[in-house]
C-alpha atoms as a PDB file:
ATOM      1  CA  UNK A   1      -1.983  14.553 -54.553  1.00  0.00           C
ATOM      2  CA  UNK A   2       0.705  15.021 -52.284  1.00  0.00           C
ATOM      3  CA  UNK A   3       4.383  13.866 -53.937  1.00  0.00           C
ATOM      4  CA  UNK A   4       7.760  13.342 -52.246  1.00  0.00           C
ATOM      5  CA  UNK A   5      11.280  13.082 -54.254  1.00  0.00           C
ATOM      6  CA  UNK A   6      12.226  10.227 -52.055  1.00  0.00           C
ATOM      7  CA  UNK A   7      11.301   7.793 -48.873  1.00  0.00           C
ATOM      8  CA  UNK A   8      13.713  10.161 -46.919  1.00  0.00           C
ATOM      9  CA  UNK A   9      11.060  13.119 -47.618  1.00  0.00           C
ATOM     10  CA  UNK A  10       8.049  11.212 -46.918  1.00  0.00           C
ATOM     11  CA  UNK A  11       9.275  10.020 -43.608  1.00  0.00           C
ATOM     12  CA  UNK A  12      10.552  13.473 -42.186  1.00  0.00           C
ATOM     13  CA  UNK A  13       7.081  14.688 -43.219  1.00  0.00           C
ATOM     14  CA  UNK A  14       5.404  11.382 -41.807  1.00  0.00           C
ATOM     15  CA  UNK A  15       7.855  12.675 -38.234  1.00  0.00           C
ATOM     16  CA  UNK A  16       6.098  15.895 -38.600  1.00  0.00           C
ATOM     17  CA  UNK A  17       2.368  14.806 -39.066  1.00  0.00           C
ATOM     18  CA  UNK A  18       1.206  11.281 -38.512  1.00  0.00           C
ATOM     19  CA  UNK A  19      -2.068  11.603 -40.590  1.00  0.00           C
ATOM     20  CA  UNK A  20       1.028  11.000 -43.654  1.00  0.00           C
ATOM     21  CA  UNK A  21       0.711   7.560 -42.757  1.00  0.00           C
ATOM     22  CA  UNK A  22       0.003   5.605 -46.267  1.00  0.00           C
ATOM     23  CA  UNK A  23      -0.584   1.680 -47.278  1.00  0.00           C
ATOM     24  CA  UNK A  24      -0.355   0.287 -51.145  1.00  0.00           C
ATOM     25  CA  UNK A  25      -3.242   0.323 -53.444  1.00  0.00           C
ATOM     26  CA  UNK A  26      -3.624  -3.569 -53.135  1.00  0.00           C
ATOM     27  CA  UNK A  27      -3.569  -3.347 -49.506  1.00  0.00           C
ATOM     28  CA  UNK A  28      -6.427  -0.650 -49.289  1.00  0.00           C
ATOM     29  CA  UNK A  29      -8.227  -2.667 -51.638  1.00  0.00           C
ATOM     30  CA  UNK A  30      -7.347  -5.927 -49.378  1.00  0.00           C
ATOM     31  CA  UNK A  31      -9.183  -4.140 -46.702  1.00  0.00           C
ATOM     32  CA  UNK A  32     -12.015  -3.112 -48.423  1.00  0.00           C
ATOM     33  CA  UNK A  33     -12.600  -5.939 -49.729  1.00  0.00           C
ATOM     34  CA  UNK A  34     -12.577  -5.061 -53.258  1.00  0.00           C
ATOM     35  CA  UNK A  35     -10.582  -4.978 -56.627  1.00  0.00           C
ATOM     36  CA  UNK A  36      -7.679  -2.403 -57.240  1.00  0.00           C
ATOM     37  CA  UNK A  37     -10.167  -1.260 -60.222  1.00  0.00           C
ATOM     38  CA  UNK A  38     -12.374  -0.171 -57.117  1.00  0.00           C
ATOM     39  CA  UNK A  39      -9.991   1.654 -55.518  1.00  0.00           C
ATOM     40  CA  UNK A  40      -8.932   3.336 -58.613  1.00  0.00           C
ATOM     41  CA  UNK A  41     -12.293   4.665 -59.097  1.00  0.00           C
ATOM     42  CA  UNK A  42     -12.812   5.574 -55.518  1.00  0.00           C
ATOM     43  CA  UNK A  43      -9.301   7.823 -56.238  1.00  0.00           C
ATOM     44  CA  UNK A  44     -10.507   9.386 -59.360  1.00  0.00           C
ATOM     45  CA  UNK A  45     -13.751   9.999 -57.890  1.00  0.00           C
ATOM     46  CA  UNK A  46     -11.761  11.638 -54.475  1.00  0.00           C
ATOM     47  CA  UNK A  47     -13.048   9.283 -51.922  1.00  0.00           C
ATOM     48  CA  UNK A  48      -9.322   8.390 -51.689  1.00  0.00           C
ATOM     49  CA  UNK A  49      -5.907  10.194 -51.530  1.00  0.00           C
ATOM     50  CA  UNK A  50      -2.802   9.452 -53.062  1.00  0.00           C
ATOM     51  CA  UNK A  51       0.395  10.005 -51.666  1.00  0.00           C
ATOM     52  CA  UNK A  52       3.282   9.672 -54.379  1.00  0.00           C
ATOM     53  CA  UNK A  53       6.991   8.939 -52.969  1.00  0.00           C
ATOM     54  CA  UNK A  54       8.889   8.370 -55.403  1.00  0.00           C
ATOM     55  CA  UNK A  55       7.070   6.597 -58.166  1.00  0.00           C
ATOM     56  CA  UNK A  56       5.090   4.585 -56.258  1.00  0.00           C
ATOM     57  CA  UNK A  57       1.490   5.618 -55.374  1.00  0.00           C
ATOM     58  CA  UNK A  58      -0.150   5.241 -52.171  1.00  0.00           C
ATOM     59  CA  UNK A  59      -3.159   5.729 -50.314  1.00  0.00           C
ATOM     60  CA  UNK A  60      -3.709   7.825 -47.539  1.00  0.00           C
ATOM     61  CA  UNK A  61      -4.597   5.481 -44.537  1.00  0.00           C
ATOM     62  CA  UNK A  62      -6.653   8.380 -43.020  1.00  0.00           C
ATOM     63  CA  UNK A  63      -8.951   8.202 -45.815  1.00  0.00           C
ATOM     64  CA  UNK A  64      -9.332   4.411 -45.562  1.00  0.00           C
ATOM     65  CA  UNK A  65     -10.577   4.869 -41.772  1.00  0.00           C
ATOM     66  CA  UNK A  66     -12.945   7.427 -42.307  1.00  0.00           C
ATOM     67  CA  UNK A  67     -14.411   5.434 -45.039  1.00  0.00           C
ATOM     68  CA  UNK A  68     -15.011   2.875 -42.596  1.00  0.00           C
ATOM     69  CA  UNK A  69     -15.780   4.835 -39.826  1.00  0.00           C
ATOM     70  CA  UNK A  70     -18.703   6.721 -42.457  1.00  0.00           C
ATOM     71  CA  UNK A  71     -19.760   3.205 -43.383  1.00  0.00           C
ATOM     72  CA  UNK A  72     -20.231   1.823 -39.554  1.00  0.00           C
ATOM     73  CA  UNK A  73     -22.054   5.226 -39.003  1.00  0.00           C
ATOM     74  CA  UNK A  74     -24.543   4.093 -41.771  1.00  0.00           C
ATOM     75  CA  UNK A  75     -25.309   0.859 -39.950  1.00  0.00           C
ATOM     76  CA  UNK A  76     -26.098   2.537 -36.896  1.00  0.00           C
ATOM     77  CA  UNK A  77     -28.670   4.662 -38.256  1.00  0.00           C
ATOM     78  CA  UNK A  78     -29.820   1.706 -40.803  1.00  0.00           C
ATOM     79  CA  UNK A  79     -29.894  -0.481 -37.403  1.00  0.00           C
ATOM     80  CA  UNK A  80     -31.624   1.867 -35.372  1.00  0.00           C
ATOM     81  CA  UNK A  81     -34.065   2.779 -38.227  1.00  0.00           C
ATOM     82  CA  UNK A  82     -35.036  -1.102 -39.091  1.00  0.00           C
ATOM     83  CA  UNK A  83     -35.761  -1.819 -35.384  1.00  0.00           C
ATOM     84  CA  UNK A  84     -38.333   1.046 -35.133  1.00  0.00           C
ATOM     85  CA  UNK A  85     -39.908  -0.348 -37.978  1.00  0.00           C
ATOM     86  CA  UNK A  86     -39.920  -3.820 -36.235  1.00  0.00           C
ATOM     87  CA  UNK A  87     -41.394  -2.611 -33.550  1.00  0.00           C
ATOM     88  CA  UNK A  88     -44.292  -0.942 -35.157  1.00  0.00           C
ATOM     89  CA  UNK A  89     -44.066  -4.571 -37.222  1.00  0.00           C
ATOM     90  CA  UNK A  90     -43.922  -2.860 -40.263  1.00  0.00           C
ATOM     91  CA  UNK A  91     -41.966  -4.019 -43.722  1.00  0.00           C
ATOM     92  CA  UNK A  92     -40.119  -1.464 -45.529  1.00  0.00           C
ATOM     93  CA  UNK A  93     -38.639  -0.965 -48.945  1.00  0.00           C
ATOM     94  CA  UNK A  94     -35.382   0.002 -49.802  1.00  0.00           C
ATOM     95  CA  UNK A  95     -36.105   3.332 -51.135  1.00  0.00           C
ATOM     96  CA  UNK A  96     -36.863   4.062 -47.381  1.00  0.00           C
ATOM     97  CA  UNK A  97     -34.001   2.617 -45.896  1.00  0.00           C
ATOM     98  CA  UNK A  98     -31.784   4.683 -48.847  1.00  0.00           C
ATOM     99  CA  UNK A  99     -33.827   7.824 -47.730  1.00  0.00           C
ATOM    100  CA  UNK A 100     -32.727   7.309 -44.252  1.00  0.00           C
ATOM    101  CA  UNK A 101     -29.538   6.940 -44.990  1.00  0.00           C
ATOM    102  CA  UNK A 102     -29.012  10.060 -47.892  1.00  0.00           C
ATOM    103  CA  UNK A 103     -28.649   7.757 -50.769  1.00  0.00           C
ATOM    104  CA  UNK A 104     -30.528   7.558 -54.072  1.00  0.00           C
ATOM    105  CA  UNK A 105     -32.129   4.730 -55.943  1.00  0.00           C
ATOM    106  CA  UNK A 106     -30.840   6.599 -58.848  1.00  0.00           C
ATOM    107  CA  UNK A 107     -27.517   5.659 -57.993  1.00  0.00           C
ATOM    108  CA  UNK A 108     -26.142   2.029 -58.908  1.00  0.00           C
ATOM    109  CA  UNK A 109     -22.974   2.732 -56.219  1.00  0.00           C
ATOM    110  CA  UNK A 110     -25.701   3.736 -53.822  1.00  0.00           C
ATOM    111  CA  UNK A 111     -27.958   1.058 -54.310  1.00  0.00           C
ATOM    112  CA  UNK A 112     -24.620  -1.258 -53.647  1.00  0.00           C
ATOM    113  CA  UNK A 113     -23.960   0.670 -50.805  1.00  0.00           C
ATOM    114  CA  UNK A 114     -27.662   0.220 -49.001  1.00  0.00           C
ATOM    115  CA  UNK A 115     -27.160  -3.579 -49.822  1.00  0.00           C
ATOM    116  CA  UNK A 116     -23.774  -3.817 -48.235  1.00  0.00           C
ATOM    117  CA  UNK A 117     -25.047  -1.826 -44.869  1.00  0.00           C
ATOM    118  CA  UNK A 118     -27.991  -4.112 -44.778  1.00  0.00           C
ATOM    119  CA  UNK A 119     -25.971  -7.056 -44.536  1.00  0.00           C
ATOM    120  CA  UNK A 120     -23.716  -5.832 -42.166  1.00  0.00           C
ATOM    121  CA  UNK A 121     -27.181  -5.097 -39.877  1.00  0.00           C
ATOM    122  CA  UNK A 122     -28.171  -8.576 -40.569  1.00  0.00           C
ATOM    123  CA  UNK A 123     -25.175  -9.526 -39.826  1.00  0.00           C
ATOM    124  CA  UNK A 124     -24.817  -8.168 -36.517  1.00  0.00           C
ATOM    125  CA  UNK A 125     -28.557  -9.122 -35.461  1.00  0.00           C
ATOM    126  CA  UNK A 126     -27.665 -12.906 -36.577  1.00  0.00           C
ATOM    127  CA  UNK A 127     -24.722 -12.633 -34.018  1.00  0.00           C
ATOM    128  CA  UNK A 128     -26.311 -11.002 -31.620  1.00  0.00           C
ATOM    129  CA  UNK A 129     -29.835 -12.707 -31.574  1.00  0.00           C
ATOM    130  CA  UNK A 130     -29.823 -15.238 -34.050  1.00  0.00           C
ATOM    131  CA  UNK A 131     -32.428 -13.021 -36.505  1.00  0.00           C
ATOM    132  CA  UNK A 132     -31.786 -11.415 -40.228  1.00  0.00           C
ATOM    133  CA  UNK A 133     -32.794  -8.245 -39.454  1.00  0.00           C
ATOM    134  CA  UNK A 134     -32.891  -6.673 -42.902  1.00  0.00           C
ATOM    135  CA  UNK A 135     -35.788  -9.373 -43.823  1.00  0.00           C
ATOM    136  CA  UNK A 136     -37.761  -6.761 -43.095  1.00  0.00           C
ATOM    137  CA  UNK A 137     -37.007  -4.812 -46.024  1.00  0.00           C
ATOM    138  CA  UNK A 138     -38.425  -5.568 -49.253  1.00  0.00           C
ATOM    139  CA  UNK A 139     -38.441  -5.000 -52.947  1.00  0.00           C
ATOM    140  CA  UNK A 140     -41.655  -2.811 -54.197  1.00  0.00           C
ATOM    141  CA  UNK A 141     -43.359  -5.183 -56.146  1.00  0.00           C
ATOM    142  CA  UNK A 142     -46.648  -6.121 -56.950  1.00  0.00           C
ATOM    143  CA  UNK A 143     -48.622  -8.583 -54.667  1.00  0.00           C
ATOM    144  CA  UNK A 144     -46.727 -10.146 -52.283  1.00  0.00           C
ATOM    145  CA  UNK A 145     -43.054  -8.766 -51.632  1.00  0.00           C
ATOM    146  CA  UNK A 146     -40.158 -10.028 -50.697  1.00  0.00           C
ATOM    147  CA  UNK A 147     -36.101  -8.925 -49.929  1.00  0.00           C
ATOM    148  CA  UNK A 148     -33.665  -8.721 -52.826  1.00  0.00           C
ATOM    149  CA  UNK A 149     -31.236 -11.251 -53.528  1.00  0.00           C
ATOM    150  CA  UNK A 150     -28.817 -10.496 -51.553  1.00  0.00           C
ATOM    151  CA  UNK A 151     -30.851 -11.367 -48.540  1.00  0.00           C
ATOM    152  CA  UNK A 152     -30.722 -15.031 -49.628  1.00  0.00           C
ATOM    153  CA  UNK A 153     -26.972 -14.767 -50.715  1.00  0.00           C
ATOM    154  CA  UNK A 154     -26.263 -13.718 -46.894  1.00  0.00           C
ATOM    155  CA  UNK A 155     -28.371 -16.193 -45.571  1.00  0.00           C
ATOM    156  CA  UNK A 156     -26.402 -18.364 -47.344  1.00  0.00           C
ATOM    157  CA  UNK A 157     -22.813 -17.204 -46.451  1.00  0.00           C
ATOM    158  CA  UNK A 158     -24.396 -17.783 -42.572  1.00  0.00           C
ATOM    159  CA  UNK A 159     -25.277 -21.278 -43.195  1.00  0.00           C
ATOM    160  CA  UNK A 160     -28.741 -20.864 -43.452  1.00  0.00           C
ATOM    161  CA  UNK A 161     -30.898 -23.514 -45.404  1.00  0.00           C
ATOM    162  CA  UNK A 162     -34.448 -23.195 -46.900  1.00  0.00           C
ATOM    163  CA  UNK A 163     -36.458 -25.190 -49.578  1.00  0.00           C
ATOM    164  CA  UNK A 164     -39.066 -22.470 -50.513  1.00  0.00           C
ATOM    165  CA  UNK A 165     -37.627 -18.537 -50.926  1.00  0.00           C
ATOM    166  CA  UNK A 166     -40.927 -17.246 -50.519  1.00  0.00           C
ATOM    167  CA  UNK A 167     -40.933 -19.502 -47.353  1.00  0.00           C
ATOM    168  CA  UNK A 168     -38.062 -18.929 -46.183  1.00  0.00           C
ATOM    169  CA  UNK A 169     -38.165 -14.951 -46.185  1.00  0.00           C
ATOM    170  CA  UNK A 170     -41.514 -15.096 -44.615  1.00  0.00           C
ATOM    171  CA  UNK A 171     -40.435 -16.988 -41.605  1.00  0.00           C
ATOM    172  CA  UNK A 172     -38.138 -14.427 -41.204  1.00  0.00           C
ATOM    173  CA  UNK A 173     -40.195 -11.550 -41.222  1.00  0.00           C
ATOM    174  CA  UNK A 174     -42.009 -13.197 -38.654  1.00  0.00           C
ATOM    175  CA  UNK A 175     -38.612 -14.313 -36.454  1.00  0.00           C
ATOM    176  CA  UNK A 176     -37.408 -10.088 -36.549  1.00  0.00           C
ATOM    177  CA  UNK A 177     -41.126  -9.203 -35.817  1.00  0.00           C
ATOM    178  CA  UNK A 178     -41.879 -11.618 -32.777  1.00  0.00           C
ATOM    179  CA  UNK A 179     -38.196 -10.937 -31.500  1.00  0.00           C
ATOM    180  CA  UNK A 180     -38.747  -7.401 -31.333  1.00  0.00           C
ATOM    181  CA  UNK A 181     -42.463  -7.406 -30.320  1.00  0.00           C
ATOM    182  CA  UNK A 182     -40.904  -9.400 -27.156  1.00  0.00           C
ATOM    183  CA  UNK A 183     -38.791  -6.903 -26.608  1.00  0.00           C
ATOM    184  CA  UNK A 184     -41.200  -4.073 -26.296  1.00  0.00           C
ATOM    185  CA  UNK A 185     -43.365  -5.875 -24.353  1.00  0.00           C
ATOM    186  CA  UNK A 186     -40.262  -6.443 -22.109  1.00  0.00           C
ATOM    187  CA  UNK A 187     -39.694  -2.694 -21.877  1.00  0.00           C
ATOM    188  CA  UNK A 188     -43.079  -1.780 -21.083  1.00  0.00           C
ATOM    189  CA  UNK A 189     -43.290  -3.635 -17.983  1.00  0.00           C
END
């Protein structure tokens, strides 16, 4: 942790090197989109810096943007790695997709993390062309699978309306399969 005496301090170091540059606890956990218990844990776990002037402890904006630069990067190679699959109109499981991406099923902050990327692909495919991508990945379960619950929640938050679940996630599947079985055919010719 880096400390200064006084704001006077921290600014001529902030003159000297601009990666200094520092915003409060709440607002790191504003843009994260989390609880200042989060953030806590992400600085006593080292994912974040604190800068100290004075008494008051702040967080290291660079660490904030590579956070969210790491976390795009994830959703790029999720992205890329759910469209092959579509393609090939195959259904995954989320150990795969956590594979992919170097995370473990054995981690709870990892398995968070794979459902927070997902969305964020499903969210871009529903913007883009009007499809939840991440319907395509499922929950191992006996018989006849399904996505986890935070497929529907999403579906949901994008105004989304079904009467069956089962339904619902199958029609899906089928949306991200003939959208993308278009699009080879499309590249093909």
């Amino acid at each position: 942790m880096l400390e200064f005496k006084n704001v006077e301090e921290y600014i001529d170091a902030f003159r000297r090197n601009s990666q200094l540059a520092v915003v409060s606890v709440q607002m790191a956990a504003d843009y994260r989109g989390v609880t200042r218990a989060a953030i806590e844990r992400m600085i006593a776990t080292e994912q974040l810096e604190v800068i100290k002037i004075k008494s008051t402890r702040c967080i290291k904006l660079q660490g904030l943007i590579d956070l969210a630069e790491a976390f795009e990067h994830q959703v790029q190679i999720a992205r890329k790695y759910l469209e092959e699959a579509a393609v090939a109109q195959t259904i995954l499981f989320y150990e795969q997709v956590m594979q992919a991406l170097g995370l473990s099923r054995t981690v709870p902050a990892d398995r968070t993390k794979v459902g927070k990327v997902l969305g964020r692909v499903s969210e871009i495919s529903f913007e883009k062309d009007g499809i939840l991508l991440s319907a395509i990945v499922h929950r191992k379960t006996a018989g006849h699978t399904v996505p986890g619950p935070g497929f529907l929640t999403l579906a949901e938050e994008l105004g989304l309306e079904w009467d069956d679940e089962r339904t619902f996630a199958d029609e899906h599947v089928k949306r991200v399969f003939d959208h993308y079985a278009k699009g080879s055919r499309r590249k093909r010719s």
